[in-house]
ModelCIF file with pLDDT and N, C-alpha, C, O atoms, coordinates in Angstrom:
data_MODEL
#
_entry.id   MODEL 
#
_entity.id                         1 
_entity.type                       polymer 
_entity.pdbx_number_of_molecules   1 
#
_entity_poly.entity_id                      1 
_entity_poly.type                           'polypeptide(L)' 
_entity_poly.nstd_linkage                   no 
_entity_poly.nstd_monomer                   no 
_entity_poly.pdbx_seq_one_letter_code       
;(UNK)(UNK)(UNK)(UNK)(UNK)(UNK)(UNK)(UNK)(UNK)(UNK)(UNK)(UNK)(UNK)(UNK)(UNK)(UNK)
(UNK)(UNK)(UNK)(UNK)(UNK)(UNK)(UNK)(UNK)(UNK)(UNK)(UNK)(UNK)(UNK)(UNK)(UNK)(UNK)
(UNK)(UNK)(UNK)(UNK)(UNK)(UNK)(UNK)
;
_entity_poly.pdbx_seq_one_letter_code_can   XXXXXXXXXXXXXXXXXXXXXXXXXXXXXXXXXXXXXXX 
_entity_poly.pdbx_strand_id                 A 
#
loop_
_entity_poly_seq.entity_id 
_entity_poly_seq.num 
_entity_poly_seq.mon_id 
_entity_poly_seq.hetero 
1 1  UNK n 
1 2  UNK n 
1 3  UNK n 
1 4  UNK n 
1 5  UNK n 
1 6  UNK n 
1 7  UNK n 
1 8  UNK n 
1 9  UNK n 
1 10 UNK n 
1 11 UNK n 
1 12 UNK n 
1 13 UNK n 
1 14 UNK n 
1 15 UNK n 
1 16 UNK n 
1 17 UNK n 
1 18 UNK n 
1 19 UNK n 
1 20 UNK n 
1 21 UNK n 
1 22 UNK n 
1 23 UNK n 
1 24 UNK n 
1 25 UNK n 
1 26 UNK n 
1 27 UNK n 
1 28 UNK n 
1 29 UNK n 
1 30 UNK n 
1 31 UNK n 
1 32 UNK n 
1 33 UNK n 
1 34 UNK n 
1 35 UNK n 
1 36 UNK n 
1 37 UNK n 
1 38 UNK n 
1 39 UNK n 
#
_struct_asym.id          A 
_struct_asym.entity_id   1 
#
loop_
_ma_qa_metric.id 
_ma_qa_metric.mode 
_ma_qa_metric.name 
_ma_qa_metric.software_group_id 
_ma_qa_metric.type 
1 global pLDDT . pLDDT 
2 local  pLDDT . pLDDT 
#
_ma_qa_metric_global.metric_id      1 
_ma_qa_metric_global.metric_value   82.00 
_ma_qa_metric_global.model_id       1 
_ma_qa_metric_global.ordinal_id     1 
#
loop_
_ma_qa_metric_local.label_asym_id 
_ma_qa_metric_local.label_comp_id 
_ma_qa_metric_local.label_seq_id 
_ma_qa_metric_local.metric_id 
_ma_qa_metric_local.metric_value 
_ma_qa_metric_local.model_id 
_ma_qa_metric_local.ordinal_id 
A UNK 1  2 57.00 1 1  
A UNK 2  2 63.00 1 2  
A UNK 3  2 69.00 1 3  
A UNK 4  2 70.00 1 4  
A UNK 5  2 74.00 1 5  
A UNK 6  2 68.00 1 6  
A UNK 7  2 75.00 1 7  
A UNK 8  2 84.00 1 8  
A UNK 9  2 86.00 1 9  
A UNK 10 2 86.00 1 10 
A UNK 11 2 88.00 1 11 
A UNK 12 2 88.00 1 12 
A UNK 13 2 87.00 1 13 
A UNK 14 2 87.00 1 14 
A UNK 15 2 88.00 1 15 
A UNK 16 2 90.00 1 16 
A UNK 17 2 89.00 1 17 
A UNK 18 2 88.00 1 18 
A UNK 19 2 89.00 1 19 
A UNK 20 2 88.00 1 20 
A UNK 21 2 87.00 1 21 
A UNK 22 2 88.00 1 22 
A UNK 23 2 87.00 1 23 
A UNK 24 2 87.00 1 24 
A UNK 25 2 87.00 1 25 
A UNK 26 2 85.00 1 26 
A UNK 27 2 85.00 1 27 
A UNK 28 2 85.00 1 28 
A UNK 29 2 83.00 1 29 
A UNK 30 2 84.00 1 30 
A UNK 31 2 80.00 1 31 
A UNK 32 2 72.00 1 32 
A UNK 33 2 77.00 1 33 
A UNK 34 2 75.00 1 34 
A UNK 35 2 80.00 1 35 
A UNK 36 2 83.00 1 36 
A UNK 37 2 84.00 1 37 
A UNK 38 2 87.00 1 38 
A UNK 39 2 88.00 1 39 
#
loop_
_atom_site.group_PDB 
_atom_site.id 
_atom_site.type_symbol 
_atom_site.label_atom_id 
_atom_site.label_alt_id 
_atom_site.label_comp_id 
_atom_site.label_asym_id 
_atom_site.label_entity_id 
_atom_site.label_seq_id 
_atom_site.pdbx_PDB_ins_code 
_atom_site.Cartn_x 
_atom_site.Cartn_y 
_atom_site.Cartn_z 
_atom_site.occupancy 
_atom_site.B_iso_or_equiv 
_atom_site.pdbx_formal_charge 
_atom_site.auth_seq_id 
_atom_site.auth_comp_id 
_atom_site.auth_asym_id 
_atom_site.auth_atom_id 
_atom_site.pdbx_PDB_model_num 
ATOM 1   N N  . UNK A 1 1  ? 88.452 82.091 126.728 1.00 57.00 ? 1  UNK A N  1 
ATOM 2   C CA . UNK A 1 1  ? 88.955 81.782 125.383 1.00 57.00 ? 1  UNK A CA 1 
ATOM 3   C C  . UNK A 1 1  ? 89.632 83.003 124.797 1.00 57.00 ? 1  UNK A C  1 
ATOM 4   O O  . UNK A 1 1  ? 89.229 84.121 125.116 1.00 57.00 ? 1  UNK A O  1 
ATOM 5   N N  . UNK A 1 2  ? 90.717 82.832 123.893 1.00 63.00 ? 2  UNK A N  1 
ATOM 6   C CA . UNK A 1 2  ? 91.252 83.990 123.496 1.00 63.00 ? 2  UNK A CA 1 
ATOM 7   C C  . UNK A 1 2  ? 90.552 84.567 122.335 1.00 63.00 ? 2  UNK A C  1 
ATOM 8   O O  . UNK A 1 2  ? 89.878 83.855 121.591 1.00 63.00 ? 2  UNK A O  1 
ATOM 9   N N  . UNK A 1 3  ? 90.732 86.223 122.103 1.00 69.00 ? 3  UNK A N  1 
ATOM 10  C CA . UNK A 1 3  ? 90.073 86.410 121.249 1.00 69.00 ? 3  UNK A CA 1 
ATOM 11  C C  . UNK A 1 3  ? 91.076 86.825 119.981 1.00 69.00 ? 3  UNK A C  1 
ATOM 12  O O  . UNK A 1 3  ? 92.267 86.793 120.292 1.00 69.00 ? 3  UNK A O  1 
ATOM 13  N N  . UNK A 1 4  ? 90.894 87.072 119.094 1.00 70.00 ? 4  UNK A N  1 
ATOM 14  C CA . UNK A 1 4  ? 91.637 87.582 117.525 1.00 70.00 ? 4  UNK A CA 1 
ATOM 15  C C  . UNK A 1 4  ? 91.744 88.927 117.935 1.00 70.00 ? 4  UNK A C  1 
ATOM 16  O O  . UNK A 1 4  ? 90.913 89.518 118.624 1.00 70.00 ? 4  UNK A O  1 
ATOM 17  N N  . UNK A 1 5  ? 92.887 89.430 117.448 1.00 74.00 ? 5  UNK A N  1 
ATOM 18  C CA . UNK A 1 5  ? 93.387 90.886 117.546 1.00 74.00 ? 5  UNK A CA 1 
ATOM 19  C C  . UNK A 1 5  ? 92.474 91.963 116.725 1.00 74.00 ? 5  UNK A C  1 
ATOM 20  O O  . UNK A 1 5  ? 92.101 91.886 115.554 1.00 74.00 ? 5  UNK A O  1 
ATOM 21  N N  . UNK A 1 6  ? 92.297 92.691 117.406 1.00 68.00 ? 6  UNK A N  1 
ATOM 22  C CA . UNK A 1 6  ? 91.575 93.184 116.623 1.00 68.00 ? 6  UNK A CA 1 
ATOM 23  C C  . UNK A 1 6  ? 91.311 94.376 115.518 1.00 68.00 ? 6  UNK A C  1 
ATOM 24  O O  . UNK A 1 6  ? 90.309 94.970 115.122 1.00 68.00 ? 6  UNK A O  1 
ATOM 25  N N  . UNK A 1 7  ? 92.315 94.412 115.307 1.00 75.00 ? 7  UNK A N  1 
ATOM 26  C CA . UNK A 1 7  ? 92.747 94.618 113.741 1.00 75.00 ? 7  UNK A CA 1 
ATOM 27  C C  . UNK A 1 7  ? 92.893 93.865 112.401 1.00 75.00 ? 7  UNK A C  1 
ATOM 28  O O  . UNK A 1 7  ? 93.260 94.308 111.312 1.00 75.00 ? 7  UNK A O  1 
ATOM 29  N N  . UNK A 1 8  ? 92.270 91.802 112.976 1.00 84.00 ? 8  UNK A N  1 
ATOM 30  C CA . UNK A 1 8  ? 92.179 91.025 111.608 1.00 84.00 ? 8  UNK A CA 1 
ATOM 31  C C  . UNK A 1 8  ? 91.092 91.451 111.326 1.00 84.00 ? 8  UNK A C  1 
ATOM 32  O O  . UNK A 1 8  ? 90.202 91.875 112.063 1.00 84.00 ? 8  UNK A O  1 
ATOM 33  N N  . UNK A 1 9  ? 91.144 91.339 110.136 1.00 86.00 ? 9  UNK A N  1 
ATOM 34  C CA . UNK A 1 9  ? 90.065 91.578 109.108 1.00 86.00 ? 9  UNK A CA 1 
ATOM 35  C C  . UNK A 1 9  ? 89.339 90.137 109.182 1.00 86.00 ? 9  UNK A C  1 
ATOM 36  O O  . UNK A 1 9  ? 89.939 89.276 109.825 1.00 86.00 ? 9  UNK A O  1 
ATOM 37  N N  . UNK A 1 10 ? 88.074 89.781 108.571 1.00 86.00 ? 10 UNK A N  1 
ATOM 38  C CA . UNK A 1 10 ? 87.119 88.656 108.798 1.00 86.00 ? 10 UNK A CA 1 
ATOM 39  C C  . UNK A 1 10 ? 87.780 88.090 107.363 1.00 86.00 ? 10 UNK A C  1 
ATOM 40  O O  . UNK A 1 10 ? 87.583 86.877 107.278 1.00 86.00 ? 10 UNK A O  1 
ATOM 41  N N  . UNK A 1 11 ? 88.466 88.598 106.282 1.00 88.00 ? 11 UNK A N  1 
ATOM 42  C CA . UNK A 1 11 ? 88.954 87.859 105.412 1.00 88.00 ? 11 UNK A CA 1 
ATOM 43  C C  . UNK A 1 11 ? 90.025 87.437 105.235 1.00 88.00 ? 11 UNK A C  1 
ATOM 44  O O  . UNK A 1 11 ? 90.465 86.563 104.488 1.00 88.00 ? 11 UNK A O  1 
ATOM 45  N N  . UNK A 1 12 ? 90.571 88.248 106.130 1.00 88.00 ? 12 UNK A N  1 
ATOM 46  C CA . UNK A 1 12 ? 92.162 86.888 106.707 1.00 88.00 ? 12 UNK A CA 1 
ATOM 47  C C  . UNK A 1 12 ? 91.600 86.100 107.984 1.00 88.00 ? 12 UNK A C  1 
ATOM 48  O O  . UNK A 1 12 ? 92.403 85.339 108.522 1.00 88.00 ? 12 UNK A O  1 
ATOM 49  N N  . UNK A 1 13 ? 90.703 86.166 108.366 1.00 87.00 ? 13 UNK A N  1 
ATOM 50  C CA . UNK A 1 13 ? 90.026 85.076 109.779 1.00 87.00 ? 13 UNK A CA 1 
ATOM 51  C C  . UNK A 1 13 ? 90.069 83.826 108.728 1.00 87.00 ? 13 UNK A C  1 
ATOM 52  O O  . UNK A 1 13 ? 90.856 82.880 108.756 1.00 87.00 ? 13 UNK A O  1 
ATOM 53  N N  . UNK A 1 14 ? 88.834 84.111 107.631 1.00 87.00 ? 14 UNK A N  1 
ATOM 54  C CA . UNK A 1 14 ? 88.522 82.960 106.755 1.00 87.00 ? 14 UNK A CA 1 
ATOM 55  C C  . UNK A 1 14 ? 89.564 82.569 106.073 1.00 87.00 ? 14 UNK A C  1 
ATOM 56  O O  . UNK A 1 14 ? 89.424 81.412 105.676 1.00 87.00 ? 14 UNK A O  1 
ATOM 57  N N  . UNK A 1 15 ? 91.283 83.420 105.550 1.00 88.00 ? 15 UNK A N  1 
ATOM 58  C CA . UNK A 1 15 ? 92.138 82.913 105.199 1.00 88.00 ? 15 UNK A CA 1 
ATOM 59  C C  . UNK A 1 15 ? 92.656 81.896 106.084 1.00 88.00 ? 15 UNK A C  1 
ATOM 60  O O  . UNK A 1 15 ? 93.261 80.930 105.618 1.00 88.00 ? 15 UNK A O  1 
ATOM 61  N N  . UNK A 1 16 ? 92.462 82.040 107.359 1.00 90.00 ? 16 UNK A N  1 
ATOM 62  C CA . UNK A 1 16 ? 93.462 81.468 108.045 1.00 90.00 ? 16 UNK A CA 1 
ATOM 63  C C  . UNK A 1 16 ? 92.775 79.958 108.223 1.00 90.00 ? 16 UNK A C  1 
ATOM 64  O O  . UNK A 1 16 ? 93.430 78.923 108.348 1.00 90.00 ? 16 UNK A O  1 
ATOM 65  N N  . UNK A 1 17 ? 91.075 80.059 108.207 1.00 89.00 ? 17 UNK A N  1 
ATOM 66  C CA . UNK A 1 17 ? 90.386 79.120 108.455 1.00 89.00 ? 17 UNK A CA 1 
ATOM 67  C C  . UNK A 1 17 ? 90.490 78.094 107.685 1.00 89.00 ? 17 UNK A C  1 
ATOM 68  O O  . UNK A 1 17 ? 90.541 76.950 108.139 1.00 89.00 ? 17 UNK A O  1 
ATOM 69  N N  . UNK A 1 18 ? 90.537 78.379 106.382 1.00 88.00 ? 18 UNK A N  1 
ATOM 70  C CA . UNK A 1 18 ? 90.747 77.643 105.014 1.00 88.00 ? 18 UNK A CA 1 
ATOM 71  C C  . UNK A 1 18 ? 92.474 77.095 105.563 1.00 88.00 ? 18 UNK A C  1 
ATOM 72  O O  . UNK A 1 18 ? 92.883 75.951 105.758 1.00 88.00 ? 18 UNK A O  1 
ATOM 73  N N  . UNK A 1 19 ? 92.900 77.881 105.639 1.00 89.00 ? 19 UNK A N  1 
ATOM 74  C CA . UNK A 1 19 ? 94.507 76.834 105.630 1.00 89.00 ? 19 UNK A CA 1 
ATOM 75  C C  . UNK A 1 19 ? 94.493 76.429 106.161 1.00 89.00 ? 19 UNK A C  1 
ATOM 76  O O  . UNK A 1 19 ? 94.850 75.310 105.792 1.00 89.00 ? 19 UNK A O  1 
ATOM 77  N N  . UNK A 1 20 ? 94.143 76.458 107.750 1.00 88.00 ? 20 UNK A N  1 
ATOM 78  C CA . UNK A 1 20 ? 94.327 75.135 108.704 1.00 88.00 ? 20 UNK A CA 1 
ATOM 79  C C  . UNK A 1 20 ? 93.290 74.002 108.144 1.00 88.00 ? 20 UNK A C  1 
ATOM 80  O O  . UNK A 1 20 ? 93.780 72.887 108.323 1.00 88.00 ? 20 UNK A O  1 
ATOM 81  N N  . UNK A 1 21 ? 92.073 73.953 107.554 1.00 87.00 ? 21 UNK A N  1 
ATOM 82  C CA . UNK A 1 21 ? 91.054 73.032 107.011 1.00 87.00 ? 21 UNK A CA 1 
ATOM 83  C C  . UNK A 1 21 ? 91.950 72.683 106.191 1.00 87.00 ? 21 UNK A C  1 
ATOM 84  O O  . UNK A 1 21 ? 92.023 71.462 106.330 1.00 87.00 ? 21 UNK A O  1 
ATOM 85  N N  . UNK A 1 22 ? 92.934 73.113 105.149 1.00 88.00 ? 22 UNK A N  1 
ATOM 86  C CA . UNK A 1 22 ? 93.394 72.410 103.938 1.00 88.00 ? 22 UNK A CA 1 
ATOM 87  C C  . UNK A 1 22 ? 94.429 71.629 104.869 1.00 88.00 ? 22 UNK A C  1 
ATOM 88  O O  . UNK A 1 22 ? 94.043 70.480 105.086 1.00 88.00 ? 22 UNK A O  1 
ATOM 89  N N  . UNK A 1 23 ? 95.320 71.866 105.315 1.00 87.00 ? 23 UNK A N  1 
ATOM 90  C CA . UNK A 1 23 ? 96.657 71.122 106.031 1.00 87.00 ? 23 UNK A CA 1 
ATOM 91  C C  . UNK A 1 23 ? 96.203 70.164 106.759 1.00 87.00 ? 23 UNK A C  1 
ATOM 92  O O  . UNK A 1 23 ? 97.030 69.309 107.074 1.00 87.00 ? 23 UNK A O  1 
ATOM 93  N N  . UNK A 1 24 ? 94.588 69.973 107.318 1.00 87.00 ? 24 UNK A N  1 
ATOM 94  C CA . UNK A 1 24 ? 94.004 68.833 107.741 1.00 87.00 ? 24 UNK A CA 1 
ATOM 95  C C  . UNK A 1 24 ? 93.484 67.858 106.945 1.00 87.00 ? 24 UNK A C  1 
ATOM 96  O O  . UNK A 1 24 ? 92.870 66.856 107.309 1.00 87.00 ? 24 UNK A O  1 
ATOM 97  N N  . UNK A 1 25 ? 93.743 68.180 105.914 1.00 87.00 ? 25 UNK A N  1 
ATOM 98  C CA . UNK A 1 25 ? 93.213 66.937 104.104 1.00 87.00 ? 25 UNK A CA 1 
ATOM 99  C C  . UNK A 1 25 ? 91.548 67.678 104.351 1.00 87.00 ? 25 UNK A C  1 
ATOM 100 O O  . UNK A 1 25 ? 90.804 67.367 103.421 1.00 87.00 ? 25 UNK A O  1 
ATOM 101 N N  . UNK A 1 26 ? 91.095 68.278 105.064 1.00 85.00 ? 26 UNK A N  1 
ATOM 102 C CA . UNK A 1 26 ? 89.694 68.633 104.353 1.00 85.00 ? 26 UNK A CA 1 
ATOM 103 C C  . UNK A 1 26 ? 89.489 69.302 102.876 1.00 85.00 ? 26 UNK A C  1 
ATOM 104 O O  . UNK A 1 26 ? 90.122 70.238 102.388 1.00 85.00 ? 26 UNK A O  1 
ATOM 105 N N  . UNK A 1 27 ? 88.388 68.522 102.291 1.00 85.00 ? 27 UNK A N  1 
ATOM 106 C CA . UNK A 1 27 ? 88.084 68.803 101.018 1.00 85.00 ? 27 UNK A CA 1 
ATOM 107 C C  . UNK A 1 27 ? 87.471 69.578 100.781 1.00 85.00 ? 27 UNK A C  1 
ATOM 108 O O  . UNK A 1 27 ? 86.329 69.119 100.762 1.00 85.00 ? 27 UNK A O  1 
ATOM 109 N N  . UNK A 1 28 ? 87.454 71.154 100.428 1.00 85.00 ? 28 UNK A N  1 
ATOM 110 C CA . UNK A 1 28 ? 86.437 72.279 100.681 1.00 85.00 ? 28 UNK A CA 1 
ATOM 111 C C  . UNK A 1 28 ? 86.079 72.333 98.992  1.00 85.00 ? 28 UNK A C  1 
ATOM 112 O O  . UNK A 1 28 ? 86.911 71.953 98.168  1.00 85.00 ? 28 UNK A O  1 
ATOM 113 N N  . UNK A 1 29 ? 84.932 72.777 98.659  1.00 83.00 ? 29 UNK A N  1 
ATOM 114 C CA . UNK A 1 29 ? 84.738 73.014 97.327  1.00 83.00 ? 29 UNK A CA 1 
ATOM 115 C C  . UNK A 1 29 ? 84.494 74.479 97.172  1.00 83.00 ? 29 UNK A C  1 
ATOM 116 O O  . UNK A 1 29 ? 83.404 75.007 96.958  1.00 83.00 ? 29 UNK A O  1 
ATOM 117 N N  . UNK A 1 30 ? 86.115 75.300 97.364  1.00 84.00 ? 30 UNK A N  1 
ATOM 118 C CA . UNK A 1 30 ? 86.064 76.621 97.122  1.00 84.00 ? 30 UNK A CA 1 
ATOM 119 C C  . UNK A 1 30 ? 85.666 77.153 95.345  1.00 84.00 ? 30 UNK A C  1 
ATOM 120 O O  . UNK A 1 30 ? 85.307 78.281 95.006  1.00 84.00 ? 30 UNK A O  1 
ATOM 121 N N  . UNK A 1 31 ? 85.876 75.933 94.436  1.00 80.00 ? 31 UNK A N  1 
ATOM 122 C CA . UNK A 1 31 ? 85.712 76.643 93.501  1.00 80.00 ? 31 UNK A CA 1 
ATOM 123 C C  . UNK A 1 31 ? 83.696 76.824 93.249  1.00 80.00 ? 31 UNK A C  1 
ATOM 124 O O  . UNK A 1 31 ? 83.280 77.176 92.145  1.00 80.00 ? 31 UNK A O  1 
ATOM 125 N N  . UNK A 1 32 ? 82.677 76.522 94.442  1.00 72.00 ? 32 UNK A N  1 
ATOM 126 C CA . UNK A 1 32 ? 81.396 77.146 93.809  1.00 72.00 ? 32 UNK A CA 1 
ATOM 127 C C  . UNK A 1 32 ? 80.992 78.299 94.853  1.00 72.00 ? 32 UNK A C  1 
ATOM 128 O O  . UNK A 1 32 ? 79.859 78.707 95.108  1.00 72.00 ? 32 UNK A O  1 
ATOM 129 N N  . UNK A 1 33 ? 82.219 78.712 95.386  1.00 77.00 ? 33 UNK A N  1 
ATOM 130 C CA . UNK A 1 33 ? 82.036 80.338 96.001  1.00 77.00 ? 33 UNK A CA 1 
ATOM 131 C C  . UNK A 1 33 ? 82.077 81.078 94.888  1.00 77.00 ? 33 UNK A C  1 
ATOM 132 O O  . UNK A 1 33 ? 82.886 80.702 94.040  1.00 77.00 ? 33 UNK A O  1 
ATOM 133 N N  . UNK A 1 34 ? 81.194 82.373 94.563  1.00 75.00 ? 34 UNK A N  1 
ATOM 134 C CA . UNK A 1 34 ? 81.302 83.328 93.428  1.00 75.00 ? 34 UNK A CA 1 
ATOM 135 C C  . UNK A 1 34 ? 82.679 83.390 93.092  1.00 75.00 ? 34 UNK A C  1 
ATOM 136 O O  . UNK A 1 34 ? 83.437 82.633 93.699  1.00 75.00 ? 34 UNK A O  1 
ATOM 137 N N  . UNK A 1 35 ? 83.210 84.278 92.098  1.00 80.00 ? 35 UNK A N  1 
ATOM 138 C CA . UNK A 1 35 ? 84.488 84.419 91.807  1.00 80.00 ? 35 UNK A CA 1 
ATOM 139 C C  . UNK A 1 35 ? 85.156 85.533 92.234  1.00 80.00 ? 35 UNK A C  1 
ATOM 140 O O  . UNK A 1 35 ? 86.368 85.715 92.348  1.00 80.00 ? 35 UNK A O  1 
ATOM 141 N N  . UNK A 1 36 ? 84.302 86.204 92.442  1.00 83.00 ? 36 UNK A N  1 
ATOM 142 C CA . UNK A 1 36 ? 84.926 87.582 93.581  1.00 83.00 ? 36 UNK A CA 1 
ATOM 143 C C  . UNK A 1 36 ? 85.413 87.121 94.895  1.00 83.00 ? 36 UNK A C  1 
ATOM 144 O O  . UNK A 1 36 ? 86.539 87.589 95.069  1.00 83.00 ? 36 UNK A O  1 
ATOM 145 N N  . UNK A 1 37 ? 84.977 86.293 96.032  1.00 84.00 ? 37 UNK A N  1 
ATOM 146 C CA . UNK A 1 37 ? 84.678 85.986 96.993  1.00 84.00 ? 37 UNK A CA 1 
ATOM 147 C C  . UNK A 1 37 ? 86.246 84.794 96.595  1.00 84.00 ? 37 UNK A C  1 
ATOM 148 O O  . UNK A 1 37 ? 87.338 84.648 97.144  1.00 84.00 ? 37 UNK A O  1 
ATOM 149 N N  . UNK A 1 38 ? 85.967 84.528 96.088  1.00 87.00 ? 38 UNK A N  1 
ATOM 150 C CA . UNK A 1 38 ? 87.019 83.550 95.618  1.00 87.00 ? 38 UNK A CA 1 
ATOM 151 C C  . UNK A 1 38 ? 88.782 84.341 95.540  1.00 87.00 ? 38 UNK A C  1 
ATOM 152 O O  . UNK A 1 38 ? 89.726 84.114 96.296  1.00 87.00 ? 38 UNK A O  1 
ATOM 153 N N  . UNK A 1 39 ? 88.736 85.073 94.620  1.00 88.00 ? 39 UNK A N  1 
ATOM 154 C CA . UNK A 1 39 ? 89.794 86.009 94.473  1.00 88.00 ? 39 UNK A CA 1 
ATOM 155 C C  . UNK A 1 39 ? 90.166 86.501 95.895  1.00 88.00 ? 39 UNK A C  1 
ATOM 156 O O  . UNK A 1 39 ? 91.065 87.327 96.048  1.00 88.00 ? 39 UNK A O  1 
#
């Protein structure tokens, strides 16, 4: 399996995770992540 370069950061991993979940109609309820975590 391939791996991620490894220079991403784990918060563009989870950026990237979230956009492919959104472009699939999944419904995530990012707004009851803290608001830091959020930002």
């Amino acid at each position: 399996a391939p791996r991620p370069p490894a220079n991403l950061s784990r918060r563009a991993k989870a950026a990237i995770v979230v956009r492919l979940l959104l472009n699939e109609g999944a419904d995530i309820p990012l707004e009851d992540l803290p608001e830091d975590l959020q930002a």
